[in-house]
Protein backbone atom coordinates (compact mmCIF):
# COMPACT_ATOMS: atom_id res chain seq x y z
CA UNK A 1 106.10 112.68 93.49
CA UNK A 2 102.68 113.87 93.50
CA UNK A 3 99.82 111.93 94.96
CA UNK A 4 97.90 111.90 91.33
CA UNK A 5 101.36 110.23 90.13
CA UNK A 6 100.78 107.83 92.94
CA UNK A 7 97.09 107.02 91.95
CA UNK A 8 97.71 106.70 87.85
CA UNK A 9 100.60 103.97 88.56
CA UNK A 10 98.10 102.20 91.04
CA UNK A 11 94.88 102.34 88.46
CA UNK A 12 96.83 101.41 85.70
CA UNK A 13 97.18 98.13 87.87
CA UNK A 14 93.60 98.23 89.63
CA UNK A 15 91.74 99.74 86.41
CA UNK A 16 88.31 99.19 87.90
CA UNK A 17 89.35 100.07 91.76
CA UNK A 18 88.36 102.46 93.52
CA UNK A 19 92.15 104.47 94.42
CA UNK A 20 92.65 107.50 96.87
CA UNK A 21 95.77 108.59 97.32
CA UNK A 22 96.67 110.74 100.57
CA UNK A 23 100.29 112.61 101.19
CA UNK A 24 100.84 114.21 104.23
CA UNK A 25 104.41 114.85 105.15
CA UNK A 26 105.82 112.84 102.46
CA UNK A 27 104.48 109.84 103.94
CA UNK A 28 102.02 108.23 101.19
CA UNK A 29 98.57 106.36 101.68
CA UNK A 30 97.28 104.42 99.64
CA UNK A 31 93.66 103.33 99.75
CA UNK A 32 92.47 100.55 96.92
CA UNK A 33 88.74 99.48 97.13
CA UNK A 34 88.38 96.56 94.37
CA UNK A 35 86.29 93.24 94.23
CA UNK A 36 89.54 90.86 93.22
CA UNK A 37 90.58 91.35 97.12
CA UNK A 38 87.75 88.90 97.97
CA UNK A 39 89.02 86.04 99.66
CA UNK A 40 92.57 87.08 99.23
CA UNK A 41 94.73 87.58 102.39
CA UNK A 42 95.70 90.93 103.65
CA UNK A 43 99.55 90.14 102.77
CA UNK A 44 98.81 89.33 99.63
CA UNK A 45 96.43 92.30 98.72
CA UNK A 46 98.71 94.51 100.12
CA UNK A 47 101.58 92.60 97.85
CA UNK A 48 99.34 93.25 94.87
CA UNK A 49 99.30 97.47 95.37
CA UNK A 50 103.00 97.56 96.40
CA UNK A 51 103.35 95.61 93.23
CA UNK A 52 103.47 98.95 90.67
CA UNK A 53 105.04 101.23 93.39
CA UNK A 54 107.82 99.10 93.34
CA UNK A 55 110.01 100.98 90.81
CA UNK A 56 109.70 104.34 92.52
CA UNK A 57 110.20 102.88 95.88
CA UNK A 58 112.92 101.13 95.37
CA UNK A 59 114.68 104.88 93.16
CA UNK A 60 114.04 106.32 96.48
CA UNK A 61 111.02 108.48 94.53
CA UNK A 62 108.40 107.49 97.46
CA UNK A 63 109.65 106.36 100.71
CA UNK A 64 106.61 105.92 103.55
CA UNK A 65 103.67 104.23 102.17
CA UNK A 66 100.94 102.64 104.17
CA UNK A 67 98.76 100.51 101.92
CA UNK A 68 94.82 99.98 102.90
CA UNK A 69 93.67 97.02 100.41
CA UNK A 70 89.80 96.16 101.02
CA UNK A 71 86.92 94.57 98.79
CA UNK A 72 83.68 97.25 98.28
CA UNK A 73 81.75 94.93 101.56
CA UNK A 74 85.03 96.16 103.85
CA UNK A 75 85.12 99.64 103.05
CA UNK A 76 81.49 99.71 104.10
């Protein structure tokens, strides 16, 4: 799967994020940058982008993914 795949499932979750999408190797990151991660746990915000990956993780589509979940204050 191609990382622009990657990045349309994730915005059509995170519509106003910011979403950058990195493949090296077939290992996938995943970068979100959005305001509702404020005062949400890093479990949880990392729950939230996993959330509409699940489908092609679980078909075996994508199998590494490292997920970086921050607000716009974290990412500096």
């Amino acid at each position: 799967m191609e990382a622009s795949n990657v990045r349309e499932l994730v915005m059509a979750a995170f519509p106003q994020a910011q979403v950058e999408v990195d493949l090296s190797g077939g290992h996938y990151t995943v970068t979100v940058i959005d305001l509702s991660f404020e005062g949400v746990r890093p479990v949880a915000r990392q729950q939230k982008v996993y959330a509409p990956l699940a489908d092609v993780i679980a078909q075996g589509t994508i199998h590494a993914v490292n997920i970086r979940a921050l607000t716009p204050a974290e990412a500096g």
